[in-house]
C-alpha atoms as a PDB file:
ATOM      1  CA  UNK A   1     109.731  75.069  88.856  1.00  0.00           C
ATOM      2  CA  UNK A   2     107.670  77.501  86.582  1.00  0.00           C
ATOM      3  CA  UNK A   3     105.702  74.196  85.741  1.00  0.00           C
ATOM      4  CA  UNK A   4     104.019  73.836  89.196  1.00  0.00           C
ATOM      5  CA  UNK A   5     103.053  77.676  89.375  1.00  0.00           C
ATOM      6  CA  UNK A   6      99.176  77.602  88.545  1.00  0.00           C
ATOM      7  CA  UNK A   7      98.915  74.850  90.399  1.00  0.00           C
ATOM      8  CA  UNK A   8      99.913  76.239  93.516  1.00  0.00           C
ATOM      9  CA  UNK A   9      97.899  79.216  92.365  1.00  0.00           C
ATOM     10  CA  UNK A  10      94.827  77.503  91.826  1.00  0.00           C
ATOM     11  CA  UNK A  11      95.047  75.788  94.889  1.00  0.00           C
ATOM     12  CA  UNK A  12      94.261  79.489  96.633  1.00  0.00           C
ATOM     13  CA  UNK A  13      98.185  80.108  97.195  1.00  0.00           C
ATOM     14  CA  UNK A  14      99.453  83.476  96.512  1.00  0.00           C
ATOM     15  CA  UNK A  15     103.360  83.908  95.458  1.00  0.00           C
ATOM     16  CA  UNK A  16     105.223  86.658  96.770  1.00  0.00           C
ATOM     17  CA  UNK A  17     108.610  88.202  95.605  1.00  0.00           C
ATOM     18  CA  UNK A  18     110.595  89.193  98.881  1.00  0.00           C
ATOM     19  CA  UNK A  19     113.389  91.555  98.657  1.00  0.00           C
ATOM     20  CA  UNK A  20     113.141  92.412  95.453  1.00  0.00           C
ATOM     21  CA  UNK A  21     116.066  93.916  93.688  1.00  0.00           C
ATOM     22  CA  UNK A  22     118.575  92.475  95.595  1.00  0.00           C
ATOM     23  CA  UNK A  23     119.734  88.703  95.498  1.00  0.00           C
ATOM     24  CA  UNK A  24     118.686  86.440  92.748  1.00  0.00           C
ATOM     25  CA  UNK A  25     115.295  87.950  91.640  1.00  0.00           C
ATOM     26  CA  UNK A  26     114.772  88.831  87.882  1.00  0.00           C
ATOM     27  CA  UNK A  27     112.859  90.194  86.113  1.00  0.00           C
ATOM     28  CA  UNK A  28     112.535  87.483  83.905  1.00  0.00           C
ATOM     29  CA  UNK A  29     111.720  85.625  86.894  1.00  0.00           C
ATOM     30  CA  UNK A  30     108.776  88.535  87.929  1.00  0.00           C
ATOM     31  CA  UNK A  31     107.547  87.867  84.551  1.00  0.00           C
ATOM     32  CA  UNK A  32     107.253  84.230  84.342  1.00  0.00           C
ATOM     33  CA  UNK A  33     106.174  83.663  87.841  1.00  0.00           C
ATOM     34  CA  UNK A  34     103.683  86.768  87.676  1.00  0.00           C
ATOM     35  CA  UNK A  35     103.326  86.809  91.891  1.00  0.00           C
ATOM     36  CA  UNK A  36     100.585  88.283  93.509  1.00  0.00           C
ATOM     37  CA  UNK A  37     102.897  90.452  95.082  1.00  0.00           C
ATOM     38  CA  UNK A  38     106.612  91.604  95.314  1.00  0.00           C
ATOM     39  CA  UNK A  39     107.851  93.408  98.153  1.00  0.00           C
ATOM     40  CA  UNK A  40     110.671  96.092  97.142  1.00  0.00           C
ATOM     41  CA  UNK A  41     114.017  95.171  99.043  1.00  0.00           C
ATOM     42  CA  UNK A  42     115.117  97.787 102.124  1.00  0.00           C
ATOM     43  CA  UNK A  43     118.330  98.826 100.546  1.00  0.00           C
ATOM     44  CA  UNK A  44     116.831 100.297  97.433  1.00  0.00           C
ATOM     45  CA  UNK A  45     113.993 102.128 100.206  1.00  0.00           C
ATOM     46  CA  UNK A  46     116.691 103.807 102.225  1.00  0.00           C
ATOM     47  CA  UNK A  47     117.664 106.163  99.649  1.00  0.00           C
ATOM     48  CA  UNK A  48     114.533 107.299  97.972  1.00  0.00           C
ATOM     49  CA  UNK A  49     113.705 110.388  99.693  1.00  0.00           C
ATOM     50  CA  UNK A  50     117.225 111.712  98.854  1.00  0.00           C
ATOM     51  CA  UNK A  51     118.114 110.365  96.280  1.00  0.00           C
ATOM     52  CA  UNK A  52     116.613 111.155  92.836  1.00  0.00           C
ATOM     53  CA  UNK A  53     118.266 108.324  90.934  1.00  0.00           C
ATOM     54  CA  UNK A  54     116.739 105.865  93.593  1.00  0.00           C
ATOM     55  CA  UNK A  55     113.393 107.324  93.282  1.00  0.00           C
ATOM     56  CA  UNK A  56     113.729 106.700  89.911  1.00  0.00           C
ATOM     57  CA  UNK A  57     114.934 103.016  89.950  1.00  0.00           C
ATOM     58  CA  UNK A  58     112.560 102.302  92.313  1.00  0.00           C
ATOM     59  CA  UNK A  59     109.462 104.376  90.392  1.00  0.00           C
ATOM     60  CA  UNK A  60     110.792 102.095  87.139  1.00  0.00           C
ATOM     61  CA  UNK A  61     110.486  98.883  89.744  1.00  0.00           C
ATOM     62  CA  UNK A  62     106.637  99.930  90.418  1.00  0.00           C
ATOM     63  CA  UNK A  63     105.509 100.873  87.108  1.00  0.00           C
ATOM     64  CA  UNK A  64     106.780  97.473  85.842  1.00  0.00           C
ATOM     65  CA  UNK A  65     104.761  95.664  88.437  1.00  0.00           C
ATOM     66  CA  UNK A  66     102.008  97.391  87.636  1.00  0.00           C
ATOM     67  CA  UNK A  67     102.208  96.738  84.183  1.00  0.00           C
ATOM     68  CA  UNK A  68     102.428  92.937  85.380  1.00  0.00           C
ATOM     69  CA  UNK A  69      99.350  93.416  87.580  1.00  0.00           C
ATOM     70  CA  UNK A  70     101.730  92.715  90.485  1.00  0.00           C
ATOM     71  CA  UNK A  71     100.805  94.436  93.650  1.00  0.00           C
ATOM     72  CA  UNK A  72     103.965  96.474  95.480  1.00  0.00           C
ATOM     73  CA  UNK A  73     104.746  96.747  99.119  1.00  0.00           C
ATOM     74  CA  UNK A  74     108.140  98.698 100.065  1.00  0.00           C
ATOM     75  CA  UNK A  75     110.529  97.336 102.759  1.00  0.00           C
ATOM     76  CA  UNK A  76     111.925  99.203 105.278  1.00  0.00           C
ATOM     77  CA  UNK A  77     109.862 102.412 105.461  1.00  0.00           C
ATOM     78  CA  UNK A  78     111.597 104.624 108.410  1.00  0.00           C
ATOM     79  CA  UNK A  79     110.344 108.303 108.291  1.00  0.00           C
ATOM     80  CA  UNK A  80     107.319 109.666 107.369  1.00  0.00           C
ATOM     81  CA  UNK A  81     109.281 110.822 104.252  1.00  0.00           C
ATOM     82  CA  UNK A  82     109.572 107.735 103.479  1.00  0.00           C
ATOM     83  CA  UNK A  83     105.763 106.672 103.107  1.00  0.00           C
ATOM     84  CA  UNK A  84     104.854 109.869 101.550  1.00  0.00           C
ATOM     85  CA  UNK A  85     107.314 109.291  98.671  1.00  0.00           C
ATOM     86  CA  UNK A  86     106.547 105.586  97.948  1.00  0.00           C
ATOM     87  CA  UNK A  87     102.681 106.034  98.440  1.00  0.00           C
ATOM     88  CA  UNK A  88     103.373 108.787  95.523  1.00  0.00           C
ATOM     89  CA  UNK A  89     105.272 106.468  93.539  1.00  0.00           C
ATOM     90  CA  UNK A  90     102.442 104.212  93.324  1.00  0.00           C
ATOM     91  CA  UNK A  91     103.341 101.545  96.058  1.00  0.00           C
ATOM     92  CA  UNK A  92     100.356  99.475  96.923  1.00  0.00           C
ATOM     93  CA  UNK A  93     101.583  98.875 100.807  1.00  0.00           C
ATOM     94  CA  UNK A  94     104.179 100.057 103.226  1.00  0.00           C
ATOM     95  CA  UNK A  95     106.002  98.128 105.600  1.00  0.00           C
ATOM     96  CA  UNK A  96     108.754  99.206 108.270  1.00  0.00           C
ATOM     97  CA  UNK A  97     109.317 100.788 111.541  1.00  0.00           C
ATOM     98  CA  UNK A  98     107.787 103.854 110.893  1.00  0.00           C
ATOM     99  CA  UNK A  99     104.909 102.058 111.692  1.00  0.00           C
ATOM    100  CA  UNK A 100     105.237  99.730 113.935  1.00  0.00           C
ATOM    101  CA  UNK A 101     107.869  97.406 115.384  1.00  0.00           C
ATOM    102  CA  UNK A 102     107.388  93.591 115.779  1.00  0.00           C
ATOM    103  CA  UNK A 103     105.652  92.566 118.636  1.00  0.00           C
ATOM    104  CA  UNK A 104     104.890  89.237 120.399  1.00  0.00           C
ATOM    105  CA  UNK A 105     101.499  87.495 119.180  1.00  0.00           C
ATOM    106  CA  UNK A 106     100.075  87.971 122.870  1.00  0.00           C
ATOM    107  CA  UNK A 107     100.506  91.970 122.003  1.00  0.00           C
ATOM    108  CA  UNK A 108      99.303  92.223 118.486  1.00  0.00           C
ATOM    109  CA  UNK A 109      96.207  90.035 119.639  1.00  0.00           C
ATOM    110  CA  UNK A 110      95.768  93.098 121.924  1.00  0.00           C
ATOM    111  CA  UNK A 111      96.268  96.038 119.251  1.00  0.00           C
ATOM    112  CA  UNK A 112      94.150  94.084 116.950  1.00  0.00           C
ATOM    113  CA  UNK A 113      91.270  91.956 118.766  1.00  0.00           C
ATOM    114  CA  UNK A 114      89.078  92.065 115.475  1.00  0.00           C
ATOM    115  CA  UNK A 115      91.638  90.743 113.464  1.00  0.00           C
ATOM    116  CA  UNK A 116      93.117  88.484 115.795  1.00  0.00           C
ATOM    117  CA  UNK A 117      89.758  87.035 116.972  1.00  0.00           C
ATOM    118  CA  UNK A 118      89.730  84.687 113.919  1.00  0.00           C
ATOM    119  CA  UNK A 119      92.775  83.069 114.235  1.00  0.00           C
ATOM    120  CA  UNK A 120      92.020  81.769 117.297  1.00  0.00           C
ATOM    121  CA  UNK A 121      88.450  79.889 116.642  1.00  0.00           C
ATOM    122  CA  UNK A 122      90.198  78.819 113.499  1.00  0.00           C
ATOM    123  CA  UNK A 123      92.915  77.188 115.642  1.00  0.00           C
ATOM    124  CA  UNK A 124      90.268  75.622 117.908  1.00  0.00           C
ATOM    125  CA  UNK A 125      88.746  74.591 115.349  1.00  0.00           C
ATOM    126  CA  UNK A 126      91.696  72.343 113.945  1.00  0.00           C
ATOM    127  CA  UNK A 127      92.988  71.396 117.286  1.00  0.00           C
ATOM    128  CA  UNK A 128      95.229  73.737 117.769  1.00  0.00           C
END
């Protein structure tokens, strides 16, 4: 699998770790496949504004993406609390309710004409 990597890459594909430090991901894996991006799993989130050990485990998580040059979003950002804690630990982007729950593409198109805008032509363009 490793094989293929950077030539997906090259081809203008970023990788992306989801849920990271739950399941099968490594960090053997985070440092062979050196993604663009891993995204921090919810379950180690929940914790990390009361718990110091899980700021901690999740502080050592960020530092060693860094260290990669691996950009970090955290999963499952709830409170306030939460942001404030992970944007201090260094977390490139949040992502969770706290912000915003998932809407249908009709709706976001509304919140976000400018960004939205694009997608459109570009499907019009293709066909779509």
């Amino acid at each position: 699998m490793f094989d293929h990597i950077d030539d997906i890459k090259q081809m203008g594909v970023d990788i992306e770790i989801d849920d990271f430090g739950s399941g099968h991901a490594s960090l053997i894996g985070l440092v062979k496949l050196r993604p663009k991006r891993l995204k921090i799993d919810r379950q180690l989130i929940a914790e990390v504004v009361s718990s110091d050990e899980q700021r901690r485990v999740v502080g050592s998580i960020v530092e060693i993406a860094k260290a990669l040059d691996v950009e970090v979003i955290a999963e499952g950002i709830e409170t306030e609390a939460h942001a404030a804690v992970l944007a201090q630990l260094g977390c490139d982007g949040l992502q969770g309710y706290a912000f915003g729950y998932p809407a249908p593409a009709a709706e976001t198109a509304r919140l976000f004409p400018s960004v939205t805008g694009g997608a459109e032509e570009h499907k019009a363009a293709i066909g779509g």
